[in-house]
Protein backbone atom coordinates (compact mmCIF):
# COMPACT_ATOMS: atom_id res chain seq x y z
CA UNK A 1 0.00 0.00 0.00
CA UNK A 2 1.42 3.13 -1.12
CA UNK A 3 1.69 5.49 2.27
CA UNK A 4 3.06 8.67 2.67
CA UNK A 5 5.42 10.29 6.06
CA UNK A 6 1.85 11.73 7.27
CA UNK A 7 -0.05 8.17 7.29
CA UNK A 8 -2.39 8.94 4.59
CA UNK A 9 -2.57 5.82 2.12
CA UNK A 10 -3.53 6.24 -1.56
CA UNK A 11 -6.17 4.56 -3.09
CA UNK A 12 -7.04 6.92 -5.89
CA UNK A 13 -5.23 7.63 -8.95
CA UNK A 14 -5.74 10.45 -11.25
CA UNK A 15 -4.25 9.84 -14.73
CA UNK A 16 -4.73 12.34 -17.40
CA UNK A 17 -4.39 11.21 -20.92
CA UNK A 18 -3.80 14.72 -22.56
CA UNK A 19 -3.67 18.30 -21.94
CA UNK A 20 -5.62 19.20 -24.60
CA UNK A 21 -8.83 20.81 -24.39
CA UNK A 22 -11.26 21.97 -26.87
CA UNK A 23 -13.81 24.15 -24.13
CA UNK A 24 -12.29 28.06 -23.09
CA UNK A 25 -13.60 27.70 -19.66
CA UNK A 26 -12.63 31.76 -18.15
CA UNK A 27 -11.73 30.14 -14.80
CA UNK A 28 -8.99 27.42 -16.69
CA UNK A 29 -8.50 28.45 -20.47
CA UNK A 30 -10.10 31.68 -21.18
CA UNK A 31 -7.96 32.00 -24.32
CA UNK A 32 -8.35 28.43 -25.36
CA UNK A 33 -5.48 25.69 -25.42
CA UNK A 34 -1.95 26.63 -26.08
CA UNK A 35 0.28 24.34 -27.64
CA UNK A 36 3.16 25.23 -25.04
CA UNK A 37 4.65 22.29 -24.14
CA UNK A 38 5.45 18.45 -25.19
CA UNK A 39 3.07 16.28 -26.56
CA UNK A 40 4.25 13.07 -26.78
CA UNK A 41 1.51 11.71 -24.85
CA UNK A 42 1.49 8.30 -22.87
CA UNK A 43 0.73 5.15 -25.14
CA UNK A 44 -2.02 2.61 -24.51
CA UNK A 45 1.21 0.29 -23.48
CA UNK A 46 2.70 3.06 -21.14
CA UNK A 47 -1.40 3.59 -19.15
CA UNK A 48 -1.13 -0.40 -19.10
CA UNK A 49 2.55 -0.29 -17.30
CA UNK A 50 0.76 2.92 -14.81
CA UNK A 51 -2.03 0.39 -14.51
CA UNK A 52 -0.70 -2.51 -13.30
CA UNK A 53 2.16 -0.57 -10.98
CA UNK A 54 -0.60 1.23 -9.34
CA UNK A 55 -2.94 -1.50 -8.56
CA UNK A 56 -0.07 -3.87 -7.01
CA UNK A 57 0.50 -1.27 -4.76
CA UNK A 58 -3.06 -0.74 -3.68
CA UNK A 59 -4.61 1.73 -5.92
CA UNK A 60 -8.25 0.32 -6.69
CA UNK A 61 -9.51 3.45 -8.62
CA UNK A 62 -8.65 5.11 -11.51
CA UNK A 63 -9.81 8.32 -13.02
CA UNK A 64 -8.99 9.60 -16.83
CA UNK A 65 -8.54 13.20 -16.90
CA UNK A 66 -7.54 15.98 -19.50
CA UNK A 67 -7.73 18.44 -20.82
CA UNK A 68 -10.63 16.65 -22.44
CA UNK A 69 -9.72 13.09 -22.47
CA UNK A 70 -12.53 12.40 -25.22
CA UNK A 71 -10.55 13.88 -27.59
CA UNK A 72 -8.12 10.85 -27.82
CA UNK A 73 -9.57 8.32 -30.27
CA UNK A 74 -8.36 5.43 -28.37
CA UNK A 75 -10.16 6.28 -25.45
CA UNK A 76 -12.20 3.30 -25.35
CA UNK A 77 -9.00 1.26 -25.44
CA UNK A 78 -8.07 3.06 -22.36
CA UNK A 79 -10.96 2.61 -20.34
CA UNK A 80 -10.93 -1.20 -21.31
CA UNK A 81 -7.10 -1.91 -20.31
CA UNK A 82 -7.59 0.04 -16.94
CA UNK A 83 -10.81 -1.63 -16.39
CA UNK A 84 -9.69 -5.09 -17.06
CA UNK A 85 -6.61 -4.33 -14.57
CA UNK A 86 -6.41 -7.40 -11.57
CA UNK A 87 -7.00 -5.03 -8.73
CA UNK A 88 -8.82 -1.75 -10.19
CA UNK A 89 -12.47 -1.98 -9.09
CA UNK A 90 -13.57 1.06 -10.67
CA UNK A 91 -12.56 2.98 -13.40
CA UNK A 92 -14.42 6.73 -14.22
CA UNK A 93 -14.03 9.89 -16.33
CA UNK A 94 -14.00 13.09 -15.94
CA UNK A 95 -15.05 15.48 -19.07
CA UNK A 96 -16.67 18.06 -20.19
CA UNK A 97 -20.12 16.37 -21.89
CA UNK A 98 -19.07 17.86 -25.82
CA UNK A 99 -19.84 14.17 -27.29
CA UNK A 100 -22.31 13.35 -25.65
CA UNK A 101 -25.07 11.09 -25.95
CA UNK A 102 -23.11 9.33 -28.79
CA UNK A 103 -20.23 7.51 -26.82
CA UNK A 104 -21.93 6.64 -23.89
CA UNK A 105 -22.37 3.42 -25.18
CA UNK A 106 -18.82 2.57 -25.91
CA UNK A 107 -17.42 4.10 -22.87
CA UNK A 108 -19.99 1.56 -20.83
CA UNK A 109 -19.41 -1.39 -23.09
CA UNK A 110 -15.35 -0.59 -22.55
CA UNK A 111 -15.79 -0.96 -18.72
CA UNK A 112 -16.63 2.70 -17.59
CA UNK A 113 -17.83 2.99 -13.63
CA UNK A 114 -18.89 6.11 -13.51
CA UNK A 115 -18.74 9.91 -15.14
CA UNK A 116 -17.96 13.19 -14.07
CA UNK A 117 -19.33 16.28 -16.29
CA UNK A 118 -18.52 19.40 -16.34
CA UNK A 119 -21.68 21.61 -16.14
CA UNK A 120 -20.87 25.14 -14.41
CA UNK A 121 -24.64 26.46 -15.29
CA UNK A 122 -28.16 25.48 -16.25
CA UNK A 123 -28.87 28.29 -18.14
CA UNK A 124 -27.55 27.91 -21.68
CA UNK A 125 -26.21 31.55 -22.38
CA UNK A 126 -24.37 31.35 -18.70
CA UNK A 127 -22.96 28.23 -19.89
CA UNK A 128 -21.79 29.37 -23.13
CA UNK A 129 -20.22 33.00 -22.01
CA UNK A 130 -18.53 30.37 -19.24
CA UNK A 131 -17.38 27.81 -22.02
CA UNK A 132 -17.09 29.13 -25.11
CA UNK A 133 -19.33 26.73 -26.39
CA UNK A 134 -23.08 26.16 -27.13
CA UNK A 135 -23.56 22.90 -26.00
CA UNK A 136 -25.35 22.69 -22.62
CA UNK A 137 -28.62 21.26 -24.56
CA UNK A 138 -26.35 18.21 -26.39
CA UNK A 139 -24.88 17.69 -22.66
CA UNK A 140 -27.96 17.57 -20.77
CA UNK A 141 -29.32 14.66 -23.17
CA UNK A 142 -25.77 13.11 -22.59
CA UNK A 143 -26.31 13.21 -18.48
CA UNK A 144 -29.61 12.10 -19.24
CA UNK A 145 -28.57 9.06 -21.21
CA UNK A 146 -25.84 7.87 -18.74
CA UNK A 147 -28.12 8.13 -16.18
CA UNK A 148 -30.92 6.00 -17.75
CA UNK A 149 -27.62 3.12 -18.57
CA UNK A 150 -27.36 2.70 -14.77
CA UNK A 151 -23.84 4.62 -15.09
CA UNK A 152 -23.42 6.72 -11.67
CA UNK A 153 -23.25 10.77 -13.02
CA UNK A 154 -21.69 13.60 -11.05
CA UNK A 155 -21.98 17.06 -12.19
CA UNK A 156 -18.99 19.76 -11.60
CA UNK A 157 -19.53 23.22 -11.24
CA UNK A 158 -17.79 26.01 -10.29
CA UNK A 159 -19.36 28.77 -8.24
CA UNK A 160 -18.28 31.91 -9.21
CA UNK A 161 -19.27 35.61 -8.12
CA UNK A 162 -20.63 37.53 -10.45
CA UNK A 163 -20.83 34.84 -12.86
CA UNK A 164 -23.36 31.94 -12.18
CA UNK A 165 -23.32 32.07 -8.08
CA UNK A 166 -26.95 32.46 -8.77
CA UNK A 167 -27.24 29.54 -9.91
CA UNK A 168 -27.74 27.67 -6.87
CA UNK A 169 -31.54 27.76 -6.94
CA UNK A 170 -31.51 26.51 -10.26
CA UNK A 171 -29.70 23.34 -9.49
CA UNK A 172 -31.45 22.64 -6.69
CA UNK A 173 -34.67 22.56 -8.11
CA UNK A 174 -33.15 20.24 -11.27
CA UNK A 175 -32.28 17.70 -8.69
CA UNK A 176 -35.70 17.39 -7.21
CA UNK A 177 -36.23 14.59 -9.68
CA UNK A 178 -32.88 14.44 -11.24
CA UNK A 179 -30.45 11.38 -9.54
CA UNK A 180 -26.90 12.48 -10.09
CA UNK A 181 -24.80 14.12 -7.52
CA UNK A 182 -23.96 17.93 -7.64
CA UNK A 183 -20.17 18.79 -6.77
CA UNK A 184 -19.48 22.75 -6.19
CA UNK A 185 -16.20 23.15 -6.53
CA UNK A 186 -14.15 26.23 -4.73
CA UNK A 187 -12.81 28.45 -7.67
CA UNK A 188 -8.83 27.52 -7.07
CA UNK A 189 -5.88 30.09 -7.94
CA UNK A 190 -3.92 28.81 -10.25
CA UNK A 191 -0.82 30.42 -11.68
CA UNK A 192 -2.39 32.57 -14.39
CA UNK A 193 -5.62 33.02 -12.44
CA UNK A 194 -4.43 35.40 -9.89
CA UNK A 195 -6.54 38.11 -10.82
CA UNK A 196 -9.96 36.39 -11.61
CA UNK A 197 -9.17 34.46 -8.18
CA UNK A 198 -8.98 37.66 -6.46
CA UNK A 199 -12.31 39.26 -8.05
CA UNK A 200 -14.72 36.03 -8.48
CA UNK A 201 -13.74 33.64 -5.54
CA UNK A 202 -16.95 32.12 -3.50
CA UNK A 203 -15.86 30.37 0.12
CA UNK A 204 -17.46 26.81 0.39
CA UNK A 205 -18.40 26.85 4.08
CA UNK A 206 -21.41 28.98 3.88
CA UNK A 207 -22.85 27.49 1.79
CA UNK A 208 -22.25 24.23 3.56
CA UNK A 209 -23.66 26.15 6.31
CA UNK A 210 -27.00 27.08 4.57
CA UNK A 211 -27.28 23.50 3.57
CA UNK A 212 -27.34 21.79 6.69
CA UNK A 213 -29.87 24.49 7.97
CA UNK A 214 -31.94 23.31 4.73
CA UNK A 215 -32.06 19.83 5.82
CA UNK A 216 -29.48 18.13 3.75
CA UNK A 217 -27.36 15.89 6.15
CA UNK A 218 -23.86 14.66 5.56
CA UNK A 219 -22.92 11.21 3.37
CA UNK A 220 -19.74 9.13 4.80
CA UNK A 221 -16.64 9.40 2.42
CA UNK A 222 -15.47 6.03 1.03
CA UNK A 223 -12.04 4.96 0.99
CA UNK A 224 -11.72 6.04 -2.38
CA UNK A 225 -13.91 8.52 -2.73
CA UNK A 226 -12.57 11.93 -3.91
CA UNK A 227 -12.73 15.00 -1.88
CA UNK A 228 -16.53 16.14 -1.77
CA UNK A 229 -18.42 16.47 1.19
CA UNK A 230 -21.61 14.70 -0.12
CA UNK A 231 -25.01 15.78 1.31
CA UNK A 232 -28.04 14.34 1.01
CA UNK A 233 -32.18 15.33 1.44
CA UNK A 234 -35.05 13.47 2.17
CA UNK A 235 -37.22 15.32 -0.58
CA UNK A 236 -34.67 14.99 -3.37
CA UNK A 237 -33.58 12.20 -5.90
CA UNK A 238 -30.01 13.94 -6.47
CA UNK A 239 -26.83 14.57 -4.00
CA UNK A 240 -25.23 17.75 -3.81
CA UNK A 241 -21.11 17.40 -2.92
CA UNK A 242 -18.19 20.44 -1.61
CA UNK A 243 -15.42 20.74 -2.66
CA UNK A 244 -13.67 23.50 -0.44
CA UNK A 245 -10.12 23.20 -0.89
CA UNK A 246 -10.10 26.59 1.09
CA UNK A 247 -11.18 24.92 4.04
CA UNK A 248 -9.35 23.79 7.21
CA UNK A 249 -7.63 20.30 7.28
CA UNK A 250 -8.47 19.68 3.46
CA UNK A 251 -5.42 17.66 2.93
CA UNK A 252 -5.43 15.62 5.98
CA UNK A 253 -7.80 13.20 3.99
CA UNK A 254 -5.83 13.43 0.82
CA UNK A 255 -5.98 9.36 -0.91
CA UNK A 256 -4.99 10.27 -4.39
CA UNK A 257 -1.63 10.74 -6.58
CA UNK A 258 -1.87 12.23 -9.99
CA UNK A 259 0.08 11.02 -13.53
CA UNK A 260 0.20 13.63 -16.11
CA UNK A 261 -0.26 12.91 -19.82
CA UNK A 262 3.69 13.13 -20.48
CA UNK A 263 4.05 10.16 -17.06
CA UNK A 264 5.09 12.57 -14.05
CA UNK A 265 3.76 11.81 -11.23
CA UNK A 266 2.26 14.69 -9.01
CA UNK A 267 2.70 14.75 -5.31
CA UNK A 268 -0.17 17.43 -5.45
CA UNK A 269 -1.99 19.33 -7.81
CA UNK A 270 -0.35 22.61 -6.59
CA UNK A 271 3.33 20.99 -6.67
CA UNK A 272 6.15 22.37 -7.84
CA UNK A 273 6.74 20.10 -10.25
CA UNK A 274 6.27 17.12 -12.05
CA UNK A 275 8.87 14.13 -11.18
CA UNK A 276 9.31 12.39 -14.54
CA UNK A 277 8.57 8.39 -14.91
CA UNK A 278 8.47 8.24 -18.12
CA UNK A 279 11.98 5.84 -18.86
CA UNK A 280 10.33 3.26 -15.81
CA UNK A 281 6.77 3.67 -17.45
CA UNK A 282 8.47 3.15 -21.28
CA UNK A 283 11.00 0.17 -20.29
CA UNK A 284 7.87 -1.85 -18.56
CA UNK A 285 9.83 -2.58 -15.74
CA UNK A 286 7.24 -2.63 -12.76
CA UNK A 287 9.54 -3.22 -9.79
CA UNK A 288 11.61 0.01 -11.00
CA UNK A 289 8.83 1.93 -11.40
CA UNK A 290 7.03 1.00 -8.38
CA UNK A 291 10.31 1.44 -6.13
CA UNK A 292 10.19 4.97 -7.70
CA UNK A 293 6.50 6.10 -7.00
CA UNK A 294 7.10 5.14 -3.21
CA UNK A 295 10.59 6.50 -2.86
CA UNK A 296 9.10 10.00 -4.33
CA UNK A 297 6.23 10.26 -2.77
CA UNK A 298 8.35 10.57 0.91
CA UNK A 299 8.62 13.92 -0.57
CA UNK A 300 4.79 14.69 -0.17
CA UNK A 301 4.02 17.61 1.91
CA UNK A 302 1.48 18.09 4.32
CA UNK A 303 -0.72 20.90 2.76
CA UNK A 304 -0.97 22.49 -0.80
CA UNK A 305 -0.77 25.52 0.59
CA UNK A 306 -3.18 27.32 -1.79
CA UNK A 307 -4.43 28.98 1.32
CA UNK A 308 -0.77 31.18 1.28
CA UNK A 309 -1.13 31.73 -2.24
CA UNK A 310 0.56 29.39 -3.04
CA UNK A 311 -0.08 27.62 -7.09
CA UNK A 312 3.07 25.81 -7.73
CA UNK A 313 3.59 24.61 -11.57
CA UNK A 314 -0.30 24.52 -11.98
CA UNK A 315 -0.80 27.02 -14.94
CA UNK A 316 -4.65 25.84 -15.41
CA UNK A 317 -6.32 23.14 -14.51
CA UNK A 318 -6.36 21.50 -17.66
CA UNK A 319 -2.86 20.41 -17.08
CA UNK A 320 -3.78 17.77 -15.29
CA UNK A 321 -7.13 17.39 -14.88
CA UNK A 322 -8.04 19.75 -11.29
């Protein structure tokens, strides 16, 4: 079991297949992707080496991030070799909902658990002045369809002031009869997000806060859950989840380790850097790169101090994933 110097064990492991995305979200790519770094993305082989490593030393779940992972053609292929991986009980995506309904199918016949979307408003021209792109109505459908396939949904959203805070009432009242689980997420400062940090920044706990007086009461975390609170209400067939990286003793339950699309494995999403295992990953050699993952991640610090200002090498979030 991978452990770290602070006890926490990791169960979770985020692996991004590309840092390519095709959405201009303001709060990650407000001028679109830029073709600023290598490319030479991992192979179906290399995920399969990641794969295995990880689940002989006790990772059980896997999530594909981007960028937009969709965007690689042998996605399916990917879902299918980390799904058929002795040891990974669940594998699940994260992305933003722009092919939707049509590969629902093939992502569940390849072995998909579960998918996250990204969905930072119900109203279509609040999506597409957040996004860049007019596709909230082919989305929806897309949700719909997963759901109605038995494949567990989860919605992201980002609150943002100024921008779509207001669109809390909206939500709520689309989950009265919609079963998916709601994730806000804490706008993070990243490091060319300073200003927008600064000027559109919501705090999590208050609205925690006004959900508790509301009724909704508070779902236990599985080992391998991510790092939502989930809440739940008698009088409603969806969950609504926090994400408040903001808030006291966020990293204390910390369970994942992330791979970026190039194979460097990140401590934290804030780190400094990336520490490259991509000649262990391309040589196959498990034992070497499995003695590597543990010996690095003794360099795992406590916090990701984002509270201090602190962004590391995180540009945007599409670099690997959020």
């Amino acid at each position: 079991m991978l452990e770290d110097t602070f006890g926490r064990r990791f169960h979770y492991l985020r692996l991004s297949i590309t840092d390519v995305c095709n959405f201009r979200c303001s709060y990650c790519l407000p001028d679109g992707y830029q073709c600023d770094s290598d490319r030479d993305f991992l192979s179906l082989s290399e995920i399969k080496t990641i794969a295995q490593a990880f689940a002989e030393l006790g990772t059980s779940k896997i999530r594909l991030t981007g960028g937009e992972p969709s965007l690689r053609k042998d996605l399916p292929d990917i879902i299918a070799t980390c799904a058929q991986t002795p040891g990974i009980d669940n594998v699940v995506i994260t992305t933003n909902g722009y092919r939707f309904p049509d590969v629902i199918d093939e992502w569940q016949d390849a072995g998909i658990g579960g998918i996250n979307v990204s969905i930072d408003s119900l109203d279509p021209n609040v999506f597409n002045a957040i996004t860049g792109a007019d596709k909230l109505k082919a989305i929806l459908a897309g949700v719909e369809k997963a759901a109605s396939l038995g494949i567990p949904v989860k919605i992201n959203s980002v609150l943002m002031k100024g921008v779509n805070e207001q669109s809390l009432k909206q939500f709520q009242a689309w989950l009265k009869d919609t079963s998916v689980t709601l994730r806000f997420i804490e706008l993070m400062e990243t490091g060319l997000s300073h200003q927008f940090f600064k000027q559109h920044h919501v705090p999590g706990e208050p609205l925690k806060q006004q959900l508790l007086q509301e009724g909704w009461t508070r779902i236990v975390r599985g080992k391998s859950a991510g790092p939502a609170q989930e809440f739940q209400h008698p009088d409603y067939a969806g969950r609504i989840g926090l994400i408040m990286p903001y808030s006291k003793d966020f990293c204390d339950s910390c369970n994942r380790l992330r791979i970026s699309a190039t194979g460097k494995l990140h401590l934290c999403l804030f780190a400094e850097q990336g520490l490259s295992l991509r000649e262990e990953i391309a040589s196959g050699d498990q034992l070497a790169l499995q003695h590597k993952i543990s010996t690095m991640l003794n360099d795992k610090e406590v916090s990701h101090w984002l509270q201090d200002g602190f962004t590391g090498a995180t540009k945007n979030l599409a670099m690997l994933g959020g």
